[in-house]
PDB file of N, CA and C in Angstrom:
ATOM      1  N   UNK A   1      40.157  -1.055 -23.828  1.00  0.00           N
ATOM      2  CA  UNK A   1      41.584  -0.815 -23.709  1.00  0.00           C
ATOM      3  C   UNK A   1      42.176  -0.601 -25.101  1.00  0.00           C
ATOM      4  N   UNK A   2      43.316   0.765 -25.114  1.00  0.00           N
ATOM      5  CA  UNK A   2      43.301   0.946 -26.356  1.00  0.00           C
ATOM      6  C   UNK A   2      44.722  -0.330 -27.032  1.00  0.00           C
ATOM      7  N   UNK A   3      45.543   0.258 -28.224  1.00  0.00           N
ATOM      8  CA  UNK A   3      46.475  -0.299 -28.271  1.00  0.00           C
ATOM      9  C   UNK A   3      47.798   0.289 -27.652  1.00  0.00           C
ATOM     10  N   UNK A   4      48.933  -0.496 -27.014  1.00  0.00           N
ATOM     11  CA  UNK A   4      49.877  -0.038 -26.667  1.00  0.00           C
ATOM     12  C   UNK A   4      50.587   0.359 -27.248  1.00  0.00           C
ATOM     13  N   UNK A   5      51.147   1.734 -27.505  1.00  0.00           N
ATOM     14  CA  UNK A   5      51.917   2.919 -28.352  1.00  0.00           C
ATOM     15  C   UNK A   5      53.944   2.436 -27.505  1.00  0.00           C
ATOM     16  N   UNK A   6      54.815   2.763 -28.913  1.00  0.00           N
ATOM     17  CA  UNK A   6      56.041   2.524 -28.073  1.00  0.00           C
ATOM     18  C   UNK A   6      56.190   3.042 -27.500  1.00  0.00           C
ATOM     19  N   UNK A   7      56.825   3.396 -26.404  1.00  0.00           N
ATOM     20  CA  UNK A   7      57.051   4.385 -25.316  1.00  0.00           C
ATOM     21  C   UNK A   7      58.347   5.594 -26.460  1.00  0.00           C
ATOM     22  N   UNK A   8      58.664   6.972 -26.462  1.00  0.00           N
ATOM     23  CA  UNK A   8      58.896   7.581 -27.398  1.00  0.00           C
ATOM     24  C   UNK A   8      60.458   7.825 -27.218  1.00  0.00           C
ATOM     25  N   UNK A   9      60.914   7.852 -26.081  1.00  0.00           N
ATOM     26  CA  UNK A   9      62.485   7.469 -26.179  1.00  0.00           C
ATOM     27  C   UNK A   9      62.692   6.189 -26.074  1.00  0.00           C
ATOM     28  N   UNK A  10      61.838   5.174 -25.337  1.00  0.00           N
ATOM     29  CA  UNK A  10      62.996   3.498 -24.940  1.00  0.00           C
ATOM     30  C   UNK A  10      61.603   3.041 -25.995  1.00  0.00           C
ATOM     31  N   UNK A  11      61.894   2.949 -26.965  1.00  0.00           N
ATOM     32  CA  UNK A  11      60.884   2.382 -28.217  1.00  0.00           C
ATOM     33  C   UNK A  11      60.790   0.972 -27.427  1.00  0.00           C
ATOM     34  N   UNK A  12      61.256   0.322 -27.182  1.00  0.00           N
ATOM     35  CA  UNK A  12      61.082  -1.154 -26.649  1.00  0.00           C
ATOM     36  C   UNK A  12      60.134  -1.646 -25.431  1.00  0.00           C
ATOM     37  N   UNK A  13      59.618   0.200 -25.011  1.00  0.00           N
ATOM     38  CA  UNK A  13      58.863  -0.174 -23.747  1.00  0.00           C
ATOM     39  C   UNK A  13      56.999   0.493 -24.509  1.00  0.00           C
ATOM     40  N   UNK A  14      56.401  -0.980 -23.898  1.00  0.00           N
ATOM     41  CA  UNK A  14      54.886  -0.931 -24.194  1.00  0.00           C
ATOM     42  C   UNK A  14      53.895  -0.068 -23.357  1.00  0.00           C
ATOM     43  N   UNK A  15      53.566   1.389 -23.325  1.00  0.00           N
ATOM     44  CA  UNK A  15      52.774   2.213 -23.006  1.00  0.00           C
ATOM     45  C   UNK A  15      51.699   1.567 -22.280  1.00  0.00           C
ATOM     46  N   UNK A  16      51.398   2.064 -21.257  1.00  0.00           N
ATOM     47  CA  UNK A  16      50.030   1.950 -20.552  1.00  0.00           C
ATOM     48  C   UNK A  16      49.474   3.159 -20.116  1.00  0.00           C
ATOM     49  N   UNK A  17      48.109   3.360 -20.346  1.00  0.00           N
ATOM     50  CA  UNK A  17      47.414   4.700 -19.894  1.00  0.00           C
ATOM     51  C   UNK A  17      47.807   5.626 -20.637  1.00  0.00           C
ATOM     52  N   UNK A  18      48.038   6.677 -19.766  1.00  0.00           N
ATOM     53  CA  UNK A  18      49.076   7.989 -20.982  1.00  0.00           C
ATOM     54  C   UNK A  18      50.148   8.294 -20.833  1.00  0.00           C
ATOM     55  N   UNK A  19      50.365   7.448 -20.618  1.00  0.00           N
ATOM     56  CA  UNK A  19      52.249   7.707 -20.373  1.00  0.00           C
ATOM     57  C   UNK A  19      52.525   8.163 -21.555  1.00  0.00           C
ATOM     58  N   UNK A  20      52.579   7.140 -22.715  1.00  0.00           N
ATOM     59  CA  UNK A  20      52.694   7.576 -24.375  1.00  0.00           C
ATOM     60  C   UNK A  20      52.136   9.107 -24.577  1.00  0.00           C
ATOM     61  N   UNK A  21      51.632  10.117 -24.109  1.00  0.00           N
ATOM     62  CA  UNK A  21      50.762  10.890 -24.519  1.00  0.00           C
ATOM     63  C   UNK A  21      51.474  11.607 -23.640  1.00  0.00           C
ATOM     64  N   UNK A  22      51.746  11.641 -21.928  1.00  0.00           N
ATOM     65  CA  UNK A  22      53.185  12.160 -21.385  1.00  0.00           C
ATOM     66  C   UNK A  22      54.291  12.640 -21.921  1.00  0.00           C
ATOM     67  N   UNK A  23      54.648  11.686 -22.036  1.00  0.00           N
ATOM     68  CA  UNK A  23      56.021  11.598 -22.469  1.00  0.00           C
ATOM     69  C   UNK A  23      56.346  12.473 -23.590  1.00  0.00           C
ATOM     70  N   UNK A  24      55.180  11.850 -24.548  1.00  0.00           N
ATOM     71  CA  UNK A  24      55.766  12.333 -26.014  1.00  0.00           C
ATOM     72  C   UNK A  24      55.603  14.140 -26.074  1.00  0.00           C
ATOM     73  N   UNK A  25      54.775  13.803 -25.250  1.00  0.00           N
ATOM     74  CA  UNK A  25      54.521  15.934 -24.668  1.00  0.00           C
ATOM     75  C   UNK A  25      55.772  16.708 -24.548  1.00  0.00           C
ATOM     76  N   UNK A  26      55.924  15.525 -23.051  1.00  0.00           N
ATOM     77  CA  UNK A  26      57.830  16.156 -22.854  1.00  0.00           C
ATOM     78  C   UNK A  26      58.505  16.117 -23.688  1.00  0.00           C
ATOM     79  N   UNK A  27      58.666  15.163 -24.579  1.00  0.00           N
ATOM     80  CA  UNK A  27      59.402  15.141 -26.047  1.00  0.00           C
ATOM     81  C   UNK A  27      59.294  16.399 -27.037  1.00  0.00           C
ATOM     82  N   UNK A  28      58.638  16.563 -26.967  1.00  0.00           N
ATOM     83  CA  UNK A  28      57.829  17.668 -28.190  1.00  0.00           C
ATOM     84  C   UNK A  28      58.405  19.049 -27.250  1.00  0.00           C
ATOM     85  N   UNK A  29      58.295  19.281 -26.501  1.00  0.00           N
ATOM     86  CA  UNK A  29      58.496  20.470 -25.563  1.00  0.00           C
ATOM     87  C   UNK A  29      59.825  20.775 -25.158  1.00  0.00           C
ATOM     88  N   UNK A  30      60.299  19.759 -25.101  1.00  0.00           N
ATOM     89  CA  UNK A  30      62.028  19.791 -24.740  1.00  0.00           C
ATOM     90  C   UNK A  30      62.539  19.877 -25.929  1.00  0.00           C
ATOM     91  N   UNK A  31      62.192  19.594 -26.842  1.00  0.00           N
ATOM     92  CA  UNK A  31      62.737  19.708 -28.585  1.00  0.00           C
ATOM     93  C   UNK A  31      62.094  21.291 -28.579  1.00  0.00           C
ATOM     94  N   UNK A  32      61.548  21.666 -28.602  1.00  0.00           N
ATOM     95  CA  UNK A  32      60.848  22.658 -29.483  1.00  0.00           C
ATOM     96  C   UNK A  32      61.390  23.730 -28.823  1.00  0.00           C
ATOM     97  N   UNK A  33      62.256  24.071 -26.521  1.00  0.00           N
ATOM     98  CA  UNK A  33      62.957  24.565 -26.237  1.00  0.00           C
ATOM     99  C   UNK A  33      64.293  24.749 -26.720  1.00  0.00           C
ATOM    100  N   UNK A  34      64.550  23.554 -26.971  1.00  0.00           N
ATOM    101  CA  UNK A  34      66.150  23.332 -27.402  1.00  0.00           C
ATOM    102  C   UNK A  34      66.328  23.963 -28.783  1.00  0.00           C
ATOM    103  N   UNK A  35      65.274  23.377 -29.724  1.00  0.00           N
ATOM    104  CA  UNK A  35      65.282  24.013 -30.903  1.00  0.00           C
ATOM    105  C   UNK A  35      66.024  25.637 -31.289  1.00  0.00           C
ATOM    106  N   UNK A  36      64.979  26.322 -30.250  1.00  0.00           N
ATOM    107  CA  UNK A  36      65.166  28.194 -30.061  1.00  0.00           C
ATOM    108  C   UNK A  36      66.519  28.150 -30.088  1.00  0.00           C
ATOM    109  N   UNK A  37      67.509  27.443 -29.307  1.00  0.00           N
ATOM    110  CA  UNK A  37      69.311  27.877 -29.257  1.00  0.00           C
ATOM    111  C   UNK A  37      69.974  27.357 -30.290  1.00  0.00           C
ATOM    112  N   UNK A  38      69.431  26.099 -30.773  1.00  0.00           N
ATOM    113  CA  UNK A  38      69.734  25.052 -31.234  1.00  0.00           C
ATOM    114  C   UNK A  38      68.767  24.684 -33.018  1.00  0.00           C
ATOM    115  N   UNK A  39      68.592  25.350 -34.050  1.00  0.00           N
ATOM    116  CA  UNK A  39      67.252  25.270 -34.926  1.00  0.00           C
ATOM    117  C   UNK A  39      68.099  24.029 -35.924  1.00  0.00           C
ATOM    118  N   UNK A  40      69.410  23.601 -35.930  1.00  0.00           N
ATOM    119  CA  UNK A  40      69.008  22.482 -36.672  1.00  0.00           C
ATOM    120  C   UNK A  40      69.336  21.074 -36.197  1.00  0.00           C
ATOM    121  N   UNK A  41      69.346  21.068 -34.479  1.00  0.00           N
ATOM    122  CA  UNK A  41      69.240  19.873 -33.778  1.00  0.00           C
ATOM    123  C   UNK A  41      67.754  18.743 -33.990  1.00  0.00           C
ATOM    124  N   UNK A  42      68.218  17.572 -34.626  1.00  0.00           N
ATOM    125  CA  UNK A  42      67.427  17.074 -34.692  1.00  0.00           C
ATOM    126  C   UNK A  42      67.498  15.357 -33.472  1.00  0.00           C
ATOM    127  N   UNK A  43      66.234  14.705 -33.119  1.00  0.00           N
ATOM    128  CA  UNK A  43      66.445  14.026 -31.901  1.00  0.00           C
ATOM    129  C   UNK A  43      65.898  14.378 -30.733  1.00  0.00           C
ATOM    130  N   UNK A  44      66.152  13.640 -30.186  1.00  0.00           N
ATOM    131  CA  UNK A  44      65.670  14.096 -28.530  1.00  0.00           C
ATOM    132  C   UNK A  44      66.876  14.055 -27.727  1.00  0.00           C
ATOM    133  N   UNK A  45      66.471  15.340 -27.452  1.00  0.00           N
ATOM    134  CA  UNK A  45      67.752  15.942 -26.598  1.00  0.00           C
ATOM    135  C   UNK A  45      67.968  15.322 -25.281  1.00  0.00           C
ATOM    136  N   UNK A  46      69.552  15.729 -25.010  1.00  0.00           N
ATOM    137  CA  UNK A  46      69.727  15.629 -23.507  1.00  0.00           C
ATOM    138  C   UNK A  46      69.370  15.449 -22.842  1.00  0.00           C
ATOM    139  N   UNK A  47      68.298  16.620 -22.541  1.00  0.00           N
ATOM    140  CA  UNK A  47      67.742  16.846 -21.357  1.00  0.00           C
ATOM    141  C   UNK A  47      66.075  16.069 -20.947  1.00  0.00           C
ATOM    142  N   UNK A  48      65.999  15.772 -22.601  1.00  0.00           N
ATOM    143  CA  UNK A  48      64.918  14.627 -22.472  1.00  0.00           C
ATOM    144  C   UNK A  48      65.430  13.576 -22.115  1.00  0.00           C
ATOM    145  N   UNK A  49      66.971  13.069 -22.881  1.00  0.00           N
ATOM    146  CA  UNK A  49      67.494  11.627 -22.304  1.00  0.00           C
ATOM    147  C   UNK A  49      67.172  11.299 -20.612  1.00  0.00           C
ATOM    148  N   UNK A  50      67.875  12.132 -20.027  1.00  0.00           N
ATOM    149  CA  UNK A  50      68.186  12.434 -18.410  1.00  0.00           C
ATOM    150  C   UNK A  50      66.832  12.458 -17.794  1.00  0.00           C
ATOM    151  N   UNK A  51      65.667  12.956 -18.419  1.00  0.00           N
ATOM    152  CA  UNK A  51      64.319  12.751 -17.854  1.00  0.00           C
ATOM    153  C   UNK A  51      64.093  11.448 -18.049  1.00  0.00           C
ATOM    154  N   UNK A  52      63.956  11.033 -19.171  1.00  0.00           N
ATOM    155  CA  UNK A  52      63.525   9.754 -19.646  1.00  0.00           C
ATOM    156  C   UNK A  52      64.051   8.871 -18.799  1.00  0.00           C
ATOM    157  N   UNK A  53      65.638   8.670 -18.140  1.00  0.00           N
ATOM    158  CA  UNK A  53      66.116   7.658 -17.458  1.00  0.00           C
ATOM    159  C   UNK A  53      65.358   7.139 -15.908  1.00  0.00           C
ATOM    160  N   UNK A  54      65.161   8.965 -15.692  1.00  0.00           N
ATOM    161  CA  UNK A  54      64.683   9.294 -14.739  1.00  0.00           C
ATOM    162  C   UNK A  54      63.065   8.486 -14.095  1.00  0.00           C
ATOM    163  N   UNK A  55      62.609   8.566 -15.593  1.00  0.00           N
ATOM    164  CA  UNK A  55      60.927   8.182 -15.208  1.00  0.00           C
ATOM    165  C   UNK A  55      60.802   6.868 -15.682  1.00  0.00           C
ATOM    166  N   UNK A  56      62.349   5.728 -16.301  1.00  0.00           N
ATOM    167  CA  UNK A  56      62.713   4.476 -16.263  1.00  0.00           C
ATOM    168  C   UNK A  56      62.341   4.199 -14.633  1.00  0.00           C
ATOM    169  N   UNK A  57      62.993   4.689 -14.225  1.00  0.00           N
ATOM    170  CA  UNK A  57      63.430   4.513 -12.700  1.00  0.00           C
ATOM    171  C   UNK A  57      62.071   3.869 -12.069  1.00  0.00           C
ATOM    172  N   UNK A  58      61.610   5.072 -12.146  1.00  0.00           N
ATOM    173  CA  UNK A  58      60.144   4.882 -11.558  1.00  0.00           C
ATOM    174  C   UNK A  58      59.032   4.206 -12.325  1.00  0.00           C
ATOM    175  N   UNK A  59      59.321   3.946 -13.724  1.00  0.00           N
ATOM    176  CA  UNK A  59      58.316   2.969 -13.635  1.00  0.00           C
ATOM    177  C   UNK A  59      58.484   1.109 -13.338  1.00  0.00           C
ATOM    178  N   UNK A  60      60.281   1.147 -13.562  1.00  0.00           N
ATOM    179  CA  UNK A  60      60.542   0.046 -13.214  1.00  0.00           C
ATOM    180  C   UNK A  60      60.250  -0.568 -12.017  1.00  0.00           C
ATOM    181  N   UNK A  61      59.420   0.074 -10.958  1.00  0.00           N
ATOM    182  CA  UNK A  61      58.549  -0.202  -9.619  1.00  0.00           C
ATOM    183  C   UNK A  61      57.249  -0.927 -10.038  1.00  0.00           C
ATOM    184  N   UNK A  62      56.557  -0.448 -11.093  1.00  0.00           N
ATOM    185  CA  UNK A  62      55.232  -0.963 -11.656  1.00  0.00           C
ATOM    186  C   UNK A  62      55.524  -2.532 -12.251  1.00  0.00           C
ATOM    187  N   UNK A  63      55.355  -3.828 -11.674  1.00  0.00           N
ATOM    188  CA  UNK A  63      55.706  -5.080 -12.314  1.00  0.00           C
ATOM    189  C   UNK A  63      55.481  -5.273 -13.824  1.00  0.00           C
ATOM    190  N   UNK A  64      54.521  -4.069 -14.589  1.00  0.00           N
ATOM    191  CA  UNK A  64      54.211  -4.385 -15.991  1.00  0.00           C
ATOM    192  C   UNK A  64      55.686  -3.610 -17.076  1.00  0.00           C
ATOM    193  N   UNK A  65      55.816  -2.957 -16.296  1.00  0.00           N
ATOM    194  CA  UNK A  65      57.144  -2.334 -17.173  1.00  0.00           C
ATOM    195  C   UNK A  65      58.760  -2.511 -16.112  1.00  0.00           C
ATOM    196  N   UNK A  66      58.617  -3.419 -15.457  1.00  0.00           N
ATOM    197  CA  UNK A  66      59.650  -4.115 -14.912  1.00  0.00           C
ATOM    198  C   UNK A  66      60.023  -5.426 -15.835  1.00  0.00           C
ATOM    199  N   UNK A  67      59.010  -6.104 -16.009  1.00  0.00           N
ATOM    200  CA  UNK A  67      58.634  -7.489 -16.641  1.00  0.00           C
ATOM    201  C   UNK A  67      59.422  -6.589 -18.523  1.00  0.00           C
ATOM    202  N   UNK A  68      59.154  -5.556 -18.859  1.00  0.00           N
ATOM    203  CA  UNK A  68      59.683  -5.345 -20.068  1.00  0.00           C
ATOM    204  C   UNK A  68      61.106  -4.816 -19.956  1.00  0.00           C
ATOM    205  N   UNK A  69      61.332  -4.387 -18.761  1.00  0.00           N
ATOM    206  CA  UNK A  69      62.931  -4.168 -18.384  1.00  0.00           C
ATOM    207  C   UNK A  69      63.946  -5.531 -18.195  1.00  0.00           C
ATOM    208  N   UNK A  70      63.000  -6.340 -17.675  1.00  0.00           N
ATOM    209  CA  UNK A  70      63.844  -7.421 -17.502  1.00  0.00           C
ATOM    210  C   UNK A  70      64.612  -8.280 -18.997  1.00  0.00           C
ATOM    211  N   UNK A  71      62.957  -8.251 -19.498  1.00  0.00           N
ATOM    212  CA  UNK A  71      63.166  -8.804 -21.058  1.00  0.00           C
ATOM    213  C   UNK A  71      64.041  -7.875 -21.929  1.00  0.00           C
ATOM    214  N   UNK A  72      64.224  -6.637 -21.665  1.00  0.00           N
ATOM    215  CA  UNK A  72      65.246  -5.878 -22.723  1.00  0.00           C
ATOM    216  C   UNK A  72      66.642  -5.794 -21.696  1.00  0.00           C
ATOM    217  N   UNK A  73      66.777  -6.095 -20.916  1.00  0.00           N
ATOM    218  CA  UNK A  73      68.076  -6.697 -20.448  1.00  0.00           C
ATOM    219  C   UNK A  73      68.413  -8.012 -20.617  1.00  0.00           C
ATOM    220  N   UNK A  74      67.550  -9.763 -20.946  1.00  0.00           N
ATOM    221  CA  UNK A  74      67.804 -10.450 -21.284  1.00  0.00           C
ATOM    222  C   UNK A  74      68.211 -10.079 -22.677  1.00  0.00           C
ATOM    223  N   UNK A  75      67.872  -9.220 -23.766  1.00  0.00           N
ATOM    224  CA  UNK A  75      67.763  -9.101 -25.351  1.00  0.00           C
ATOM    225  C   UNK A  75      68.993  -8.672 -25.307  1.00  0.00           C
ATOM    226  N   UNK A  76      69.478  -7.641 -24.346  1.00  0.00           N
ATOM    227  CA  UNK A  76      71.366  -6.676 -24.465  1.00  0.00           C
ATOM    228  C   UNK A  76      72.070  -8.207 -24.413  1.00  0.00           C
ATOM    229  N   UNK A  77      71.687  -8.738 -22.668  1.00  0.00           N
ATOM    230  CA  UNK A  77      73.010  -9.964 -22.562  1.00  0.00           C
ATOM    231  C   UNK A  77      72.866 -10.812 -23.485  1.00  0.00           C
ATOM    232  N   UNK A  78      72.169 -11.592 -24.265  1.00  0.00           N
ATOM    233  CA  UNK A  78      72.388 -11.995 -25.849  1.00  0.00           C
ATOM    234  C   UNK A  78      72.788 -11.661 -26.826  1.00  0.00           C
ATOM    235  N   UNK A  79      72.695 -10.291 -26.940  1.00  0.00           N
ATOM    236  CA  UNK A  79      73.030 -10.202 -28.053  1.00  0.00           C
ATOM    237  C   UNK A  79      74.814  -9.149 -27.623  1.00  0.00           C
ATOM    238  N   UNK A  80      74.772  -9.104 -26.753  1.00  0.00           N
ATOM    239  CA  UNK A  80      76.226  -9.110 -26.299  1.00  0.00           C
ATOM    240  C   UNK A  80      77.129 -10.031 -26.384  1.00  0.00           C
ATOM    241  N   UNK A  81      76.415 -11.662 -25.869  1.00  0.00           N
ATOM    242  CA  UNK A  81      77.225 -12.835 -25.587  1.00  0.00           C
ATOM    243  C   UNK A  81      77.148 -13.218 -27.497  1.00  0.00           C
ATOM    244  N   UNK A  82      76.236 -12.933 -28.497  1.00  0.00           N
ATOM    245  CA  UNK A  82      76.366 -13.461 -29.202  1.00  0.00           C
ATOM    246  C   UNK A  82      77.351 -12.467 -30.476  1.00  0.00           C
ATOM    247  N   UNK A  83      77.665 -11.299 -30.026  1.00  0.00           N
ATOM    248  CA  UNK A  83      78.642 -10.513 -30.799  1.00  0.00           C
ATOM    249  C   UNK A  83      79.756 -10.603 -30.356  1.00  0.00           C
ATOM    250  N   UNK A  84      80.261 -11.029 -29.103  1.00  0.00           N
ATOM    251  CA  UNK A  84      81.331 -11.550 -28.689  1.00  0.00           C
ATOM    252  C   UNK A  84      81.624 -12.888 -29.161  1.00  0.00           C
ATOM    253  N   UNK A  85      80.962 -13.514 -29.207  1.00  0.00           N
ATOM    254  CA  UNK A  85      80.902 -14.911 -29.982  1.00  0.00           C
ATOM    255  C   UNK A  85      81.773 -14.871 -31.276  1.00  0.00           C
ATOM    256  N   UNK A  86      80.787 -13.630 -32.337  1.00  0.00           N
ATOM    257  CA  UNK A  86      81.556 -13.602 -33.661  1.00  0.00           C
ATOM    258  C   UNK A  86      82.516 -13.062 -33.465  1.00  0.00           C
ATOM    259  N   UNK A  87      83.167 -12.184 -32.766  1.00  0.00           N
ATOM    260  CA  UNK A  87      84.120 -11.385 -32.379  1.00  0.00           C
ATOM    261  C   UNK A  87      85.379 -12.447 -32.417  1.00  0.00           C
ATOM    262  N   UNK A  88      85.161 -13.243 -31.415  1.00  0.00           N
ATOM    263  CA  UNK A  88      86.302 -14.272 -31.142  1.00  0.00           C
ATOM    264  C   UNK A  88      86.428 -15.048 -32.448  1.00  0.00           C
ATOM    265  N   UNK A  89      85.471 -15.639 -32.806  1.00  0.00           N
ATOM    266  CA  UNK A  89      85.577 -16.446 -34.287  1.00  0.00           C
ATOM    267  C   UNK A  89      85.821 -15.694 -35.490  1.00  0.00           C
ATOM    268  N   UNK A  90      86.188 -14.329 -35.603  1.00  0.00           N
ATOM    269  CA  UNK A  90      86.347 -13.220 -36.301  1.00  0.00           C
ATOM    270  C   UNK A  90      87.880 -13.218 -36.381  1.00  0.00           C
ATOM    271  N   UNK A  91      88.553 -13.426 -35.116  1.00  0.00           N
ATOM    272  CA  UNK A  91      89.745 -12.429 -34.342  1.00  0.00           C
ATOM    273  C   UNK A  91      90.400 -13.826 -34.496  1.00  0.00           C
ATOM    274  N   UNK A  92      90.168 -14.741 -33.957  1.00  0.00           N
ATOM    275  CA  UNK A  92      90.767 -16.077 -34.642  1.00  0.00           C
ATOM    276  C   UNK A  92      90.938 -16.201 -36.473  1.00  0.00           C
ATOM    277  N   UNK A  93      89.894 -15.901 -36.879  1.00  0.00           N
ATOM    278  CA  UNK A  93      90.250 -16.173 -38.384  1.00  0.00           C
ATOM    279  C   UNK A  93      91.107 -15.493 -38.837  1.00  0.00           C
ATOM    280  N   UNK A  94      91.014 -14.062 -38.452  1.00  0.00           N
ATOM    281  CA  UNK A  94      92.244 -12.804 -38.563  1.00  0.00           C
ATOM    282  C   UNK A  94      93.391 -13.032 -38.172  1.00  0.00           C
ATOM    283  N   UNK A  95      93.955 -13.750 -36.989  1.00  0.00           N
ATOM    284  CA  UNK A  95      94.968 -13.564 -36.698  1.00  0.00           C
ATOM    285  C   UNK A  95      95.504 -15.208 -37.626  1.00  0.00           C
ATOM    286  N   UNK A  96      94.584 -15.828 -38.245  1.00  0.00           N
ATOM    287  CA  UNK A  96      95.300 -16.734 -38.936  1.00  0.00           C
ATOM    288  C   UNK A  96      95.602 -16.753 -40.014  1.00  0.00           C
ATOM    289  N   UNK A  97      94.951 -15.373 -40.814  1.00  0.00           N
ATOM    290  CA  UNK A  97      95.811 -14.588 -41.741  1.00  0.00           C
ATOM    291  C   UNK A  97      96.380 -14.565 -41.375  1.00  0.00           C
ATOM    292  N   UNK A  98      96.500 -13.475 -40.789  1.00  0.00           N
ATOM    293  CA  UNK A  98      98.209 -12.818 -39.982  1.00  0.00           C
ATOM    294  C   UNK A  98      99.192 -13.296 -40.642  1.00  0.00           C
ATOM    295  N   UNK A  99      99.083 -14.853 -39.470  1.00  0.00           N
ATOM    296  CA  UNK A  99     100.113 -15.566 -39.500  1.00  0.00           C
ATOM    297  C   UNK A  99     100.453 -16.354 -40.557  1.00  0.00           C
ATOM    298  N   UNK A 100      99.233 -16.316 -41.705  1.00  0.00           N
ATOM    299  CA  UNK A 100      99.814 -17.009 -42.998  1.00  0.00           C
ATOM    300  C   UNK A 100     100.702 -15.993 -43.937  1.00  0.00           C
ATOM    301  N   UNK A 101     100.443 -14.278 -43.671  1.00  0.00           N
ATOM    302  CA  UNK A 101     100.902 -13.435 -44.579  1.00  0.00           C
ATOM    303  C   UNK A 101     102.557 -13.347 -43.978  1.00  0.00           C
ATOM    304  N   UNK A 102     102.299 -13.181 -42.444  1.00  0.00           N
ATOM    305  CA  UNK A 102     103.382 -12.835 -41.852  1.00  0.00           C
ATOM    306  C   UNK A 102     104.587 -14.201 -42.405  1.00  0.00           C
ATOM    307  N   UNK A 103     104.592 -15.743 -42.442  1.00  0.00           N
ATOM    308  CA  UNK A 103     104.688 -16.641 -42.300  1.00  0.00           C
ATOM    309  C   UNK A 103     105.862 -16.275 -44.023  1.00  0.00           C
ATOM    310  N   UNK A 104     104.555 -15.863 -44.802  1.00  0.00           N
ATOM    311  CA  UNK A 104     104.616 -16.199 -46.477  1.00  0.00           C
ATOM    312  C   UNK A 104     106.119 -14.652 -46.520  1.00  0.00           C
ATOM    313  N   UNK A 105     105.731 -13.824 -46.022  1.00  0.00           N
ATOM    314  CA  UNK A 105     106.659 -12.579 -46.119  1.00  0.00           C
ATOM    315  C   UNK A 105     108.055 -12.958 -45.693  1.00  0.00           C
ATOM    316  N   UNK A 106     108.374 -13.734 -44.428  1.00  0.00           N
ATOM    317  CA  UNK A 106     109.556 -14.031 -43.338  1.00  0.00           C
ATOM    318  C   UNK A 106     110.056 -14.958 -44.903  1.00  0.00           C
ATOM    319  N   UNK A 107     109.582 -16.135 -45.550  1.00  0.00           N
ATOM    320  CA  UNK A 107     110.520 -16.857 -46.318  1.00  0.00           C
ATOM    321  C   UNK A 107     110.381 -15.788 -47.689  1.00  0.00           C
ATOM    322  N   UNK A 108     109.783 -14.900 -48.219  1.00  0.00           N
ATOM    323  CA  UNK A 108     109.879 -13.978 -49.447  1.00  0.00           C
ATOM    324  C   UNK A 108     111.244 -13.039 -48.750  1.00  0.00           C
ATOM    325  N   UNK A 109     111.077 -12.807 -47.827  1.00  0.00           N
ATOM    326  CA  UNK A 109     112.565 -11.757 -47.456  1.00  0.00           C
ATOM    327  C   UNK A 109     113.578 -12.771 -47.249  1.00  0.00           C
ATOM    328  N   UNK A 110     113.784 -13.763 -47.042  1.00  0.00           N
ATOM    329  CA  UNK A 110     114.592 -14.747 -46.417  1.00  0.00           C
ATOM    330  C   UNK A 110     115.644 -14.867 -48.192  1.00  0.00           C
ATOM    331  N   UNK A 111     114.033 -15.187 -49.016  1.00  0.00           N
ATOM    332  CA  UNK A 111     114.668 -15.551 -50.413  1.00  0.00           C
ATOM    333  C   UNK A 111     115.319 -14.451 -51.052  1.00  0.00           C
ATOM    334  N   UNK A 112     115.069 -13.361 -50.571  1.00  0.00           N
ATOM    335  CA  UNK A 112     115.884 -11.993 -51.322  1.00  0.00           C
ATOM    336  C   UNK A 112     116.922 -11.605 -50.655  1.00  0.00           C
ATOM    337  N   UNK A 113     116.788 -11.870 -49.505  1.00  0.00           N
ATOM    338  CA  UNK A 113     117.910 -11.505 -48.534  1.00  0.00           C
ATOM    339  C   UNK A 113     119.404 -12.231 -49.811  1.00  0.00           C
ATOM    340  N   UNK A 114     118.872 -13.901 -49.537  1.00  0.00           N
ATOM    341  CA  UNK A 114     119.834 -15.090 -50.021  1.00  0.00           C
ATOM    342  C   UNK A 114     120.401 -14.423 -51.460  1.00  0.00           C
ATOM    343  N   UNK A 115     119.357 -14.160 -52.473  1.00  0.00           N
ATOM    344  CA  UNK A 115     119.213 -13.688 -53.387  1.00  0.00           C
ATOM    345  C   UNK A 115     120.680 -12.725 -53.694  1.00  0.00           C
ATOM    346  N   UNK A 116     120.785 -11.778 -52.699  1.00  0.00           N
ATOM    347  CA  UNK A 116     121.213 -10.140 -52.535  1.00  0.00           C
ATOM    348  C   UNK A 116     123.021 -10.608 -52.126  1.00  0.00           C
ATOM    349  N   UNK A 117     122.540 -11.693 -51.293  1.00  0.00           N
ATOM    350  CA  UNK A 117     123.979 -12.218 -50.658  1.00  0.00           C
ATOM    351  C   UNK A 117     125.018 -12.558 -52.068  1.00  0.00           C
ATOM    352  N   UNK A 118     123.986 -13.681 -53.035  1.00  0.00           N
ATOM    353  CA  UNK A 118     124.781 -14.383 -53.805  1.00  0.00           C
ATOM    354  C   UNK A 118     125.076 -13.123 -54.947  1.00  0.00           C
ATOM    355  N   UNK A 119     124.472 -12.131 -55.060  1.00  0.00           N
ATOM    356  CA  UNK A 119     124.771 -11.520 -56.974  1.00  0.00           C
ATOM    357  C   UNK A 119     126.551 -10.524 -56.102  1.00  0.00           C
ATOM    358  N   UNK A 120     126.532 -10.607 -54.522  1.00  0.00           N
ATOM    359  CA  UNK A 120     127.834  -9.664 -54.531  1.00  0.00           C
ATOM    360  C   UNK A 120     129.007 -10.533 -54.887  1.00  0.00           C
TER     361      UNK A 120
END
């Protein structure tokens, strides 16, 4: 058994058989079409994306690349729950600027206002 190659669009998924050798075909072929309209698109196109989702689909039936779907959907909701995390502890610290600048400005105008009153 050889070694498992990343899969060539969802890098996170571990190749079995020739899928890797598939795929990356379609990769190479759908680039190298697109290229002809397209000569300084670089990436995998569109129309590879939309395949690629496509043959997600179906391998997410096979329990060995289900088992790696599951685990790269546990990896999103973490690291979702944990950028929301800093987000809030971010958005709190910010808005307590805010309220120290906003706070410091209301008595700096207050004092010029007073200021403006007394020189008439």
């Amino acid at each position: 058994m050889g070694i498992a190659k990343n899969h060539p669009v969802f890098n996170w998924i571990k190749c079995q058989g020739m899928l890797f050798h598939d795929t990356l075909n379609r990769v190479k072929k759908d680039s190298d079409e697109y290229a002809r309209t397209k000569p300084n698109w670089s990436g995998i196109t569109p129309a590879t994306k939309t395949w690629a989702w496509g043959q997600l689909k179906e391998l997410a039936k096979d329990p060995y690349y289900a088992g790696q779907i599951q685990d790269r959907i546990d990896e999103l909701d973490l690291k979702a729950s944990n950028t929301k995390r800093q987000l809030m502890a971010n958005t709190q610290t910010w808005e307590e600027e805010i309220n120290k600048c906003e706070m410091e400005s209301e008595k700096l105008k207050e004092i010029i206002l007073n200021a403006k009153k007394n020189l008439v």
